[in-house]
C-alpha atoms as a PDB file:
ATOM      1  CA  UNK A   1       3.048   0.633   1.379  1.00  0.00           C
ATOM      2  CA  UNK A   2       4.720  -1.739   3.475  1.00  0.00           C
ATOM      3  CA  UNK A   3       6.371  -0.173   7.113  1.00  0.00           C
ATOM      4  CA  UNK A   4       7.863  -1.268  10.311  1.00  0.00           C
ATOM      5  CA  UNK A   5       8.740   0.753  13.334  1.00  0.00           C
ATOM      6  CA  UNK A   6       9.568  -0.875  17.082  1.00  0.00           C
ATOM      7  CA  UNK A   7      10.587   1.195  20.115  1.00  0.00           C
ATOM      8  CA  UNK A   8      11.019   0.178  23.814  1.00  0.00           C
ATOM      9  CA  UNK A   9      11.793   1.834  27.154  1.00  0.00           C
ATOM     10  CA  UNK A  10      12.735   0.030  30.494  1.00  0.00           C
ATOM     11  CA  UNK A  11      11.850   2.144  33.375  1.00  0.00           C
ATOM     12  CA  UNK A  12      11.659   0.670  37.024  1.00  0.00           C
ATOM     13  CA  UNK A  13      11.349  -2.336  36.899  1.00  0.00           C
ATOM     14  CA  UNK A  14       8.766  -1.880  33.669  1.00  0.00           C
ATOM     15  CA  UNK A  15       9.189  -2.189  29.954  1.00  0.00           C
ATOM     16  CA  UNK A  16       7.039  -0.165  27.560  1.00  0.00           C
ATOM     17  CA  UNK A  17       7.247  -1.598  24.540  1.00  0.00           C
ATOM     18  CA  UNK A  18       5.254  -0.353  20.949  1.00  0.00           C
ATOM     19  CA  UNK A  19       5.111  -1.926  17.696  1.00  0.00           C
ATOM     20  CA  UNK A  20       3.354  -0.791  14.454  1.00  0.00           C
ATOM     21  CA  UNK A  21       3.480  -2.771  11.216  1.00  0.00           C
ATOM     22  CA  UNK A  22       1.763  -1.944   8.107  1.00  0.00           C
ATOM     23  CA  UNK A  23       0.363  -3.085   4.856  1.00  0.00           C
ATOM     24  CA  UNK A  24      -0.988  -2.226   2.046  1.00  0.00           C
ATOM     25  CA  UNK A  25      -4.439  -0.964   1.231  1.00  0.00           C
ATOM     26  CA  UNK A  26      -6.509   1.981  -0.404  1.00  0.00           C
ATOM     27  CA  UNK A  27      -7.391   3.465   3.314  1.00  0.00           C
ATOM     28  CA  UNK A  28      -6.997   3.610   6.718  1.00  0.00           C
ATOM     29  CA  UNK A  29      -7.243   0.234   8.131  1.00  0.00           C
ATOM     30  CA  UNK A  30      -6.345   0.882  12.050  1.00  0.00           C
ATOM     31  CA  UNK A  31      -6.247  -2.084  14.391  1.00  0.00           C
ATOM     32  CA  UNK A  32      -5.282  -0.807  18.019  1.00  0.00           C
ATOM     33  CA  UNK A  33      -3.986  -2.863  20.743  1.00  0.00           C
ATOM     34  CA  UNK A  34      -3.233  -1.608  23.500  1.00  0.00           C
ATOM     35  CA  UNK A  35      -3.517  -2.269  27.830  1.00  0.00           C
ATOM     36  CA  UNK A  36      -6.909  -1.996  29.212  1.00  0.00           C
ATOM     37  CA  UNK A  37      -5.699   0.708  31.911  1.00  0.00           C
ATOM     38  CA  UNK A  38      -5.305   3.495  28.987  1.00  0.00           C
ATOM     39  CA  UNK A  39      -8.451   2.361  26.911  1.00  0.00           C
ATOM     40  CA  UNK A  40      -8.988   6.340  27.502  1.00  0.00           C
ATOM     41  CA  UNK A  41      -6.150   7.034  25.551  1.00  0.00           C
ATOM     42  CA  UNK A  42      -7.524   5.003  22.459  1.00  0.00           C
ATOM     43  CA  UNK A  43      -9.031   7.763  20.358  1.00  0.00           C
ATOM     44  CA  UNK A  44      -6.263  10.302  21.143  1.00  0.00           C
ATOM     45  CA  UNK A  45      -3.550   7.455  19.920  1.00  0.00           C
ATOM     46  CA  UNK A  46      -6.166   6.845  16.725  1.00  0.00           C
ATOM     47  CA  UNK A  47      -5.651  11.019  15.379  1.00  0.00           C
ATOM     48  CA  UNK A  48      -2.351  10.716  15.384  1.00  0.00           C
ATOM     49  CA  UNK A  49      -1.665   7.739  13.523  1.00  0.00           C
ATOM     50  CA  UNK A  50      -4.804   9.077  11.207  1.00  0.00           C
ATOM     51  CA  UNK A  51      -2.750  12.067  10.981  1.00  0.00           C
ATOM     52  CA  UNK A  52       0.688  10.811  10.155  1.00  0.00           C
ATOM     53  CA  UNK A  53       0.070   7.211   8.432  1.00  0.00           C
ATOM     54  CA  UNK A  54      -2.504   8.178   6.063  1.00  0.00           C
ATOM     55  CA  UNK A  55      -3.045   5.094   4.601  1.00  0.00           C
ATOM     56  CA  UNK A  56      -2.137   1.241   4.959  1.00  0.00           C
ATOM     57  CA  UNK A  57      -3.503  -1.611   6.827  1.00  0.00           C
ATOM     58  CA  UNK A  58      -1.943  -0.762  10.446  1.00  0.00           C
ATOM     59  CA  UNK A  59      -1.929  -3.072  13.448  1.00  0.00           C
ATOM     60  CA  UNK A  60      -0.024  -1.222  16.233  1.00  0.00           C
ATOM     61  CA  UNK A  61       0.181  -2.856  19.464  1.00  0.00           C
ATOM     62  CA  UNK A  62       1.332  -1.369  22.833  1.00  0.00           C
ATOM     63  CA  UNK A  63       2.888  -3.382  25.540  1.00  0.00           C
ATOM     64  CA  UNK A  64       3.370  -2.903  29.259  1.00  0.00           C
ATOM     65  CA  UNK A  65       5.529  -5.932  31.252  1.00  0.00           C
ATOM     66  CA  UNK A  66       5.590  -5.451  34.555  1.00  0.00           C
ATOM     67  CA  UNK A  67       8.681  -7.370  36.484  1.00  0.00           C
ATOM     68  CA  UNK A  68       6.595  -9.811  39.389  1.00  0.00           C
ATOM     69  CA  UNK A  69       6.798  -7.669  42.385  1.00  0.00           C
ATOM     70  CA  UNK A  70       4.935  -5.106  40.523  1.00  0.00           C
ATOM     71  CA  UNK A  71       2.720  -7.289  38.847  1.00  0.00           C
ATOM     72  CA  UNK A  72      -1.104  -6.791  39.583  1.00  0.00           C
ATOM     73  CA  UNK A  73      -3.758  -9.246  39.220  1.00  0.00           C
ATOM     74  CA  UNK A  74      -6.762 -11.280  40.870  1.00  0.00           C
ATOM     75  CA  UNK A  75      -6.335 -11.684  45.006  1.00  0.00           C
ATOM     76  CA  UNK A  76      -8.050 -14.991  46.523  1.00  0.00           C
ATOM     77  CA  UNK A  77      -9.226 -14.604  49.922  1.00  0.00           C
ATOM     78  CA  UNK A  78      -7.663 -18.016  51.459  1.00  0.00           C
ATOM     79  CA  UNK A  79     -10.219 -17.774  54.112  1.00  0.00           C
ATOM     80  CA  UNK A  80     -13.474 -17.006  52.540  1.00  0.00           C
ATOM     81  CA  UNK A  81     -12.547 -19.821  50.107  1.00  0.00           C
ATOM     82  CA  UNK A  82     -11.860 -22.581  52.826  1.00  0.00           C
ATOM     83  CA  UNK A  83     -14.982 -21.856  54.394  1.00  0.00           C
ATOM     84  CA  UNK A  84     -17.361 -22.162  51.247  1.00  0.00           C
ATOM     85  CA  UNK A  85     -15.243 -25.442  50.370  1.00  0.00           C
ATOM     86  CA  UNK A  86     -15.578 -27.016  53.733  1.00  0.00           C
ATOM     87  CA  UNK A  87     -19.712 -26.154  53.977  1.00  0.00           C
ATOM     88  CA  UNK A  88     -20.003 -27.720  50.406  1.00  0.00           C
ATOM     89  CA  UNK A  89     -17.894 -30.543  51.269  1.00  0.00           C
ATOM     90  CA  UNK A  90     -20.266 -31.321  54.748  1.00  0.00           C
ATOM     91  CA  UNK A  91     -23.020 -30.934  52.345  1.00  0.00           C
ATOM     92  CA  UNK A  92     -21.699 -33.479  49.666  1.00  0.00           C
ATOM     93  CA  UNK A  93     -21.215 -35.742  52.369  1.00  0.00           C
ATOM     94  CA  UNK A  94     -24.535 -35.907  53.366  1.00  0.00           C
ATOM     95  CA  UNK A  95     -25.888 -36.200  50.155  1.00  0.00           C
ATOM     96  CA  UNK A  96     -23.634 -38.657  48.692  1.00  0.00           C
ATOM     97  CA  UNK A  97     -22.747 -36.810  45.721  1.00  0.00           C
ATOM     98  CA  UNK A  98     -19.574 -36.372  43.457  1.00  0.00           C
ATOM     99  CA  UNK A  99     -17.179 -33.866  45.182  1.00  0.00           C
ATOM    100  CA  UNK A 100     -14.414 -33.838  42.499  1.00  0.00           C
ATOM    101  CA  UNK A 101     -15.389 -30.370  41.188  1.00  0.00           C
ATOM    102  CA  UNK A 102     -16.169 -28.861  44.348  1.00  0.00           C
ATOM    103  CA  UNK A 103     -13.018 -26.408  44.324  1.00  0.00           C
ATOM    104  CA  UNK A 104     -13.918 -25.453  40.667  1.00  0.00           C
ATOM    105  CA  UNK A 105     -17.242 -24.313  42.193  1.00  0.00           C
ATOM    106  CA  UNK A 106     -16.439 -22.225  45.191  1.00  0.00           C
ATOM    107  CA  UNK A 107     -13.983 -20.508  43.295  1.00  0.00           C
ATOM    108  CA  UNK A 108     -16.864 -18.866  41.081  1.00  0.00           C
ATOM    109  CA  UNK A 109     -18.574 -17.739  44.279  1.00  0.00           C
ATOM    110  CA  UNK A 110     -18.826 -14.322  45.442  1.00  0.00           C
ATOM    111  CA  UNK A 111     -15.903 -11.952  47.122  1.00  0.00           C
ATOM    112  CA  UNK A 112     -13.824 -15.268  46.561  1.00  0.00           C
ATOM    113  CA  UNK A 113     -11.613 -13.638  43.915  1.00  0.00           C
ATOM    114  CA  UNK A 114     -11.114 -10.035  43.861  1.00  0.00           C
ATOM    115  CA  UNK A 115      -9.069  -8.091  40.873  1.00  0.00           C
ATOM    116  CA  UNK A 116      -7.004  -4.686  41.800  1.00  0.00           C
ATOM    117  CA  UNK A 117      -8.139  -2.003  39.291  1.00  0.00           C
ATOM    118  CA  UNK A 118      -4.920  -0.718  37.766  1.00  0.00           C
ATOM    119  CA  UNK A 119      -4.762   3.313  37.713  1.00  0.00           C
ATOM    120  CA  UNK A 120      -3.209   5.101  34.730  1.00  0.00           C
ATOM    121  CA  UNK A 121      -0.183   6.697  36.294  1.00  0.00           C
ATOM    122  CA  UNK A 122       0.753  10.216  34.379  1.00  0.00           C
ATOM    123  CA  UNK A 123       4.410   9.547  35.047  1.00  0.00           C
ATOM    124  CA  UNK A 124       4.201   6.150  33.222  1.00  0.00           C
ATOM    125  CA  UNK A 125       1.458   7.507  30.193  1.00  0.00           C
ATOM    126  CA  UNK A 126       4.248  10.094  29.367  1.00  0.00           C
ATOM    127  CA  UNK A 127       6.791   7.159  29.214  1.00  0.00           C
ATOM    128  CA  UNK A 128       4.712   5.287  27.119  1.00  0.00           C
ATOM    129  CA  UNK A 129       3.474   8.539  24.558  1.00  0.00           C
ATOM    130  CA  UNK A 130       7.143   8.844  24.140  1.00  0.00           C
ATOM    131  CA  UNK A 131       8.185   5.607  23.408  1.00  0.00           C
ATOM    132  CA  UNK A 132       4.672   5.501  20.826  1.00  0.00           C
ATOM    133  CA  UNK A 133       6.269   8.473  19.094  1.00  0.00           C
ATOM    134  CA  UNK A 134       9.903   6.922  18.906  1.00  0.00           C
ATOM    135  CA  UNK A 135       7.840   3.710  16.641  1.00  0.00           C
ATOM    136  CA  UNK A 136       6.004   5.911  14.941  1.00  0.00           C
ATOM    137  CA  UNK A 137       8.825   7.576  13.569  1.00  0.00           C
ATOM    138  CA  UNK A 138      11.012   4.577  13.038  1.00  0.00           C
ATOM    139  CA  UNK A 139       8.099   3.394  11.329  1.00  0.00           C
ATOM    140  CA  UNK A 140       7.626   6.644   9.377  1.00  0.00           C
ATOM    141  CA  UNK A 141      11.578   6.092   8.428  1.00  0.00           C
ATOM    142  CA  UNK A 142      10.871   2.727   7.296  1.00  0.00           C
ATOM    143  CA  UNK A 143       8.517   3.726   4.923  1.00  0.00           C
ATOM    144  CA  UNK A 144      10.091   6.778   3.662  1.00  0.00           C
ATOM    145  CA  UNK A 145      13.330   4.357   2.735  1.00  0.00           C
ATOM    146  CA  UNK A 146      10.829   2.407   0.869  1.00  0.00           C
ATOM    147  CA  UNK A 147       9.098   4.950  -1.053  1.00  0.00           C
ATOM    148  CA  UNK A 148      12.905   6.443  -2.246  1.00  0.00           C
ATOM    149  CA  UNK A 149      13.141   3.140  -3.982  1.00  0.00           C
ATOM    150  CA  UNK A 150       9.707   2.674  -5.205  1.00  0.00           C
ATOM    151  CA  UNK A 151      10.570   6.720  -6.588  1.00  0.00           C
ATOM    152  CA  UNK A 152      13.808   5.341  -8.197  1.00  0.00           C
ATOM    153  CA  UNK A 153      11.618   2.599  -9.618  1.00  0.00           C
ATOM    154  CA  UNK A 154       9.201   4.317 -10.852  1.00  0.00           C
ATOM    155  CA  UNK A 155      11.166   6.826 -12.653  1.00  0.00           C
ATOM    156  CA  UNK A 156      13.251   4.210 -14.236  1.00  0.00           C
ATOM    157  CA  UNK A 157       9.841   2.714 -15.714  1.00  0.00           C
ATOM    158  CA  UNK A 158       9.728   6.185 -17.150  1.00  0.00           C
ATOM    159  CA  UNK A 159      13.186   6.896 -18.529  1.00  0.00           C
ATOM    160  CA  UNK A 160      12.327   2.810 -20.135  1.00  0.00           C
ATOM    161  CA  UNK A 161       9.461   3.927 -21.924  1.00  0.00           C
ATOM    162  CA  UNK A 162      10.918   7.318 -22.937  1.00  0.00           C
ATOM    163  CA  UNK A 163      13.858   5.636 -24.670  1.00  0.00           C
ATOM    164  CA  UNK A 164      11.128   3.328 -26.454  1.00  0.00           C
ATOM    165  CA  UNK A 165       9.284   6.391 -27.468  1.00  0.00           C
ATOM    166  CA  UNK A 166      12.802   7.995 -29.174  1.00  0.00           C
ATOM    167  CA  UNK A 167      13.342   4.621 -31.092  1.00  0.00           C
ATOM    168  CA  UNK A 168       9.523   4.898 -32.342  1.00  0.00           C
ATOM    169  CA  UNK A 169      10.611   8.924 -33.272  1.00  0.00           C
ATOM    170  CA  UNK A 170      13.358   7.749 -35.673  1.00  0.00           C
ATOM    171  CA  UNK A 171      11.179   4.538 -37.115  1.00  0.00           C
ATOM    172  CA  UNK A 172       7.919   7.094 -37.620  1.00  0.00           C
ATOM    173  CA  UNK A 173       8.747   8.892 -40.638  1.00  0.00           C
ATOM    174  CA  UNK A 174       9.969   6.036 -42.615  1.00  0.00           C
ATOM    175  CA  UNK A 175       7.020   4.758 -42.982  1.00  0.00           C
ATOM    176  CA  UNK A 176       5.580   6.746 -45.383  1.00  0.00           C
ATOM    177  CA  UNK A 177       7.991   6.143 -48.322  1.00  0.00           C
ATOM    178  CA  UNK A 178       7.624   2.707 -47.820  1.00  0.00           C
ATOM    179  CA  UNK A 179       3.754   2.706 -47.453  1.00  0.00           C
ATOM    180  CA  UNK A 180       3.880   5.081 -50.800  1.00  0.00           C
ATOM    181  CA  UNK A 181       5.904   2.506 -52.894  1.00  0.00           C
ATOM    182  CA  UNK A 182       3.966  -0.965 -51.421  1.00  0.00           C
ATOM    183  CA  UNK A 183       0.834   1.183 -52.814  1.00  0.00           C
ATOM    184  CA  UNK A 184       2.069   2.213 -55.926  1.00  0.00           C
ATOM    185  CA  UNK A 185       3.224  -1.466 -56.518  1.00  0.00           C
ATOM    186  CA  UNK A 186       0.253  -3.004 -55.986  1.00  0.00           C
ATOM    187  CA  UNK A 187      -2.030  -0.507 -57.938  1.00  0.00           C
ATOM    188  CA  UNK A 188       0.636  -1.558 -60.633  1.00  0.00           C
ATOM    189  CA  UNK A 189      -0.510  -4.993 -60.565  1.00  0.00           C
ATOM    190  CA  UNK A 190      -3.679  -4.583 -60.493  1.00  0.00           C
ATOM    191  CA  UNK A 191      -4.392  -2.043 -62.943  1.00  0.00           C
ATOM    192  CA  UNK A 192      -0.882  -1.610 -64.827  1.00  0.00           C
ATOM    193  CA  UNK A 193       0.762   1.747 -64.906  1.00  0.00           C
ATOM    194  CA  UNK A 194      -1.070   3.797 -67.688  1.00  0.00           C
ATOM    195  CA  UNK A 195      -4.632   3.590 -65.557  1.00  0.00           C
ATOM    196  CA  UNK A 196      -3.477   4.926 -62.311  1.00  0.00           C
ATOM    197  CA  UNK A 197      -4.587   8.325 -61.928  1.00  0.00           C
ATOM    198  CA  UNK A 198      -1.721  10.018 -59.984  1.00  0.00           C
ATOM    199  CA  UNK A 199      -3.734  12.653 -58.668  1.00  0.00           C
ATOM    200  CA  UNK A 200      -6.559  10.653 -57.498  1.00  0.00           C
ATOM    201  CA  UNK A 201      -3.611   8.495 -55.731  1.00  0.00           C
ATOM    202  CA  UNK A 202      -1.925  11.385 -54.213  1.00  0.00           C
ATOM    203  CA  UNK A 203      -5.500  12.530 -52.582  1.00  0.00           C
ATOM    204  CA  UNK A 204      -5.979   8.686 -51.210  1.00  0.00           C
ATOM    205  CA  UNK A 205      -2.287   8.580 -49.901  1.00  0.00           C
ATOM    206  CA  UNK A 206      -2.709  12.066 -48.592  1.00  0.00           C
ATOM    207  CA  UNK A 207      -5.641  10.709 -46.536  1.00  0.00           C
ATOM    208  CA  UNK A 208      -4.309   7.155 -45.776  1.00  0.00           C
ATOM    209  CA  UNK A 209      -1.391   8.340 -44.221  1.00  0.00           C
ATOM    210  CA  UNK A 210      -3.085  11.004 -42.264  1.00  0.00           C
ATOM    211  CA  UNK A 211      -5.110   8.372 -40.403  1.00  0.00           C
ATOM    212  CA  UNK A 212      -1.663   6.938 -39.471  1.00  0.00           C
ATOM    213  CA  UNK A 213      -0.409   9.868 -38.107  1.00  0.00           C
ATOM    214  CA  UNK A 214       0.835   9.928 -34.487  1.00  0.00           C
ATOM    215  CA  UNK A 215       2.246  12.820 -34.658  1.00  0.00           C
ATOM    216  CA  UNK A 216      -0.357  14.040 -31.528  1.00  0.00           C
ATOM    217  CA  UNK A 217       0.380  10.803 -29.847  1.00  0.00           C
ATOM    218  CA  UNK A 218       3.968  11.158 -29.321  1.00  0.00           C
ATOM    219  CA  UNK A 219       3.490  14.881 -28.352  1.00  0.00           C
ATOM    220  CA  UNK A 220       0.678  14.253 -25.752  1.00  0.00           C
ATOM    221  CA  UNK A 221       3.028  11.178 -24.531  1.00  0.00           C
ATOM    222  CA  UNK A 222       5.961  12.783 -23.912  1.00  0.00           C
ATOM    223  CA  UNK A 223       3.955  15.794 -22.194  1.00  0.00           C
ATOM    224  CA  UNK A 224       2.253  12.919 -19.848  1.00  0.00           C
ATOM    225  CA  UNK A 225       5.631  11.692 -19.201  1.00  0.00           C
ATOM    226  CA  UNK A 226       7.321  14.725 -17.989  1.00  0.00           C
ATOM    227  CA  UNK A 227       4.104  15.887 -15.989  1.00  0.00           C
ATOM    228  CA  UNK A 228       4.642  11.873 -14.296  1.00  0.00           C
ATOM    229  CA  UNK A 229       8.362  12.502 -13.569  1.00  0.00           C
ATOM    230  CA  UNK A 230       7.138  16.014 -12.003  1.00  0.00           C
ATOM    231  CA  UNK A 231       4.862  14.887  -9.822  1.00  0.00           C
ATOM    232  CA  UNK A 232       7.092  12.061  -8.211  1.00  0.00           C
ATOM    233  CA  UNK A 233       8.931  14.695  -7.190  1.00  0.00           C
ATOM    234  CA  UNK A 234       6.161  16.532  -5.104  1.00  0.00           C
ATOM    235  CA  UNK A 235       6.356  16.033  -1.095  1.00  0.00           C
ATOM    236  CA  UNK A 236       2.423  15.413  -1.431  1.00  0.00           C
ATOM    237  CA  UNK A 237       0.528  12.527  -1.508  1.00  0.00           C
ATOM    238  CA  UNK A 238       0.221  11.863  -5.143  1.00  0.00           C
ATOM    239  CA  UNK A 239      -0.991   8.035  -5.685  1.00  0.00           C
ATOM    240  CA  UNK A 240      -4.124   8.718  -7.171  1.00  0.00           C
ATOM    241  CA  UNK A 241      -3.061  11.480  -9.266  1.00  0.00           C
ATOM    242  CA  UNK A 242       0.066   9.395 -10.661  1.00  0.00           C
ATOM    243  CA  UNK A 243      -2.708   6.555 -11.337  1.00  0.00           C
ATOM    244  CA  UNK A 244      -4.490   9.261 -13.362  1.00  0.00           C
ATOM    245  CA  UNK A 245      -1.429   9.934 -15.487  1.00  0.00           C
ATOM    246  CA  UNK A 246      -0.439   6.272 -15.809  1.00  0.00           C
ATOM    247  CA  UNK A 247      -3.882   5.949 -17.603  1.00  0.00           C
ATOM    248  CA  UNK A 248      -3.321   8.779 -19.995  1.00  0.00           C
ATOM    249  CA  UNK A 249       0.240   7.587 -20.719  1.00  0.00           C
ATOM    250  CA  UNK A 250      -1.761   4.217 -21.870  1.00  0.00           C
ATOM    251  CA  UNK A 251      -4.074   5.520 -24.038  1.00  0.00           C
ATOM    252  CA  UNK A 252      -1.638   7.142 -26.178  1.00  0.00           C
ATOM    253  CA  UNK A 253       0.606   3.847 -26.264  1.00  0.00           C
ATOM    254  CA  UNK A 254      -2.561   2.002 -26.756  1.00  0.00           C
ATOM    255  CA  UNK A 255      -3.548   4.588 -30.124  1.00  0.00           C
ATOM    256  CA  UNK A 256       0.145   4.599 -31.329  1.00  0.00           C
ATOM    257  CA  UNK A 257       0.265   0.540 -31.650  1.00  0.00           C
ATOM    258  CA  UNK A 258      -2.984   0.648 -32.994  1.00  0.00           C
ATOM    259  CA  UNK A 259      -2.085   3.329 -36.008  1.00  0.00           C
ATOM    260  CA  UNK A 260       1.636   1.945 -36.067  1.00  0.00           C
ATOM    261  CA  UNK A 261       1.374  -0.040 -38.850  1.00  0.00           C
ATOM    262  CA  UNK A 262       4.443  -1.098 -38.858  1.00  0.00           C
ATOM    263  CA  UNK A 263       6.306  -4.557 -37.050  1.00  0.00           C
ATOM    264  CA  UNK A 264       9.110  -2.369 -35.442  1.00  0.00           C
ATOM    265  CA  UNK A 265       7.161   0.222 -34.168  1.00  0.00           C
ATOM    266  CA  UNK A 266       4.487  -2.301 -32.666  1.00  0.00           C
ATOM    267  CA  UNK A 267       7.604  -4.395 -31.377  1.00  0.00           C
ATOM    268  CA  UNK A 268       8.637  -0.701 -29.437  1.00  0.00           C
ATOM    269  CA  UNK A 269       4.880  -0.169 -28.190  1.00  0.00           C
ATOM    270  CA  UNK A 270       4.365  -3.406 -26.452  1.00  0.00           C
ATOM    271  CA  UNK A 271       7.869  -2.718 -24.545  1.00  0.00           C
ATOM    272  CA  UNK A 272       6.705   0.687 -23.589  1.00  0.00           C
ATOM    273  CA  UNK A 273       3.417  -1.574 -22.432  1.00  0.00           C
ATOM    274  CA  UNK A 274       5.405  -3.625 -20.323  1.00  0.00           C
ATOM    275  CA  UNK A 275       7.056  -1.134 -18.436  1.00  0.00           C
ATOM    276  CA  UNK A 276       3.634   0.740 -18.054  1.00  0.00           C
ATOM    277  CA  UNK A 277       2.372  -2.310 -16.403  1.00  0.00           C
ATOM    278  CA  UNK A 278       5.220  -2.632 -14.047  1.00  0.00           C
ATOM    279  CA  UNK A 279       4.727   1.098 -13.303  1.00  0.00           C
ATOM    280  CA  UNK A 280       0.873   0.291 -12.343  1.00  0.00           C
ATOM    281  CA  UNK A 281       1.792  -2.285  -9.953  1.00  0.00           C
ATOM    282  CA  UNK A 282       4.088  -0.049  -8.210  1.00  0.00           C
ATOM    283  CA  UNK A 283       2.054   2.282  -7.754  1.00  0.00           C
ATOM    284  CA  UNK A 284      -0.869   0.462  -5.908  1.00  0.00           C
ATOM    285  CA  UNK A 285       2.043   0.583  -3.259  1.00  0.00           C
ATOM    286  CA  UNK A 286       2.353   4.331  -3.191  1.00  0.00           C
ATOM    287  CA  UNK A 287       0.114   6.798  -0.951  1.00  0.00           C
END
């Protein structure tokens, strides 16, 4: 799921900022920025957030801004640099050629430039760590705020398809009567009265309606619900499990439209197929 968490700390004259953002995805997708001074701290940041994120395509970037006077950088050495330029200058004199690039070039020579090394100071990693921990669980917050309303979501979906399911428990029985009579009229028609053997026609009802039976589909669909609605409510990380369910709350929509037999009814199951669909795409967003 989607998550958000920013913290910041100004501490002489230095701000330690940390940002982590998420998206969605299937695993871990970690993308760590952070300065090149605490590259050693890389893998140690890595467990943690493998630890508490889970999953989700993270991107969590770490930021040190230094005010000027403690900035740290590249030092030219005025005086090694003047020399080179003023030997290559002599030289281009002599020679006649183009001297427009000749500060370009001595700047690229050795010892010219030099770059301070900047040491990982305890006193500012713990700063930092701390402020990483304060994101991490305003970023944990985030999500959990999101994931109470996917939950709410979710077990509307739910409640939706269960009051679908209570329509299709009233509609189910009637039916048969009506199947019974539309039978008996038409074997009436056909054959007229007198030749219908009303035995024979009981066996062929008997085993007609028995193929339209969904008596085991509405059990097994109300069971799937209920075990759905119970695992929302576990702590755990239940995504793939509740995708698992989702699928067996399908199939018995899927075999109840297809022995339904009836407009209503089929009118009912392709509601409760709606709501399953919305349910699906909700939970792609759910660890």
């Amino acid at each position: 799921m989607t998550g958000y968490g920013l913290a910041s700390t100004d501490q002489e004259n230095t701000k330690f900022s940390v940002e982590i953002k998420s998206l969605n995805s299937k695993f871990l997708e970690l993308n760590l920025k952070l300065p090149r001074a605490y590259a050693d701290k890389e893998l140690l940041l890595r467990n943690v957030c493998s630890k508490d994120i889970e999953r989700g395509k993270v991107n969590v970037s770490i930021n040190i801004e230094r005010s000027e006077e403690n900035l740290k950088g590249a030092t030219i050495n005025a005086a090694l640099l003047s020399k080179y330029y003023k030997q290559l200058e002599a030289i281009n004199i002599d020679l006649g050629a183009n001297s427009s690039n000749l500060l370009q070039a001595v700047l690229n020579f050795p010892d010219v430039i030099s770059y301070t090394e900047e040491v990982v100071n305890e006193g500012e990693w713990d700063i930092l760590q701390k402020t990483f921990y304060t994101a991490l669980a305003s970023f944990n917050q985030f999500r959990e705020i999101e994931g109470n309303a996917l939950k709410q979501d979710l077990e509307l979906r739910i409640k939706n398809i269960l009051g679908f399911f209570s329509q299709i428990e009233v509609l189910a029985p009637l039916r048969i009567p009506h199947i019974r009579a539309k039978l008996n009229q038409l074997l009436e028609e056909v054959s007229g009265k007198v030749n219908v053997d009303q035995n024979r026609l009981e066996q062929e009802l008997i085993y007609y309606i028995d193929k339209l039976d969904i008596t085991e589909e509405k059990i097994r669909l109300k069971s799937h619900c209920d075990y759905f609605t119970e695992t929302l409510k576990s702590k755990d990380a239940n995504g793939k499990k509740l995708g698992f369910i989702s699928q067996e709350i399908g199939r018995e929509i899927n075999t109840m439209g297809a022995k339904a037999n009836d407009a209503q009814i089929q009118q009912l199951v392709v509601g409760m197929k709606e709501e399953l669909e919305k349910i699906k795409e909700q939970l792609l967003n759910v660890i």
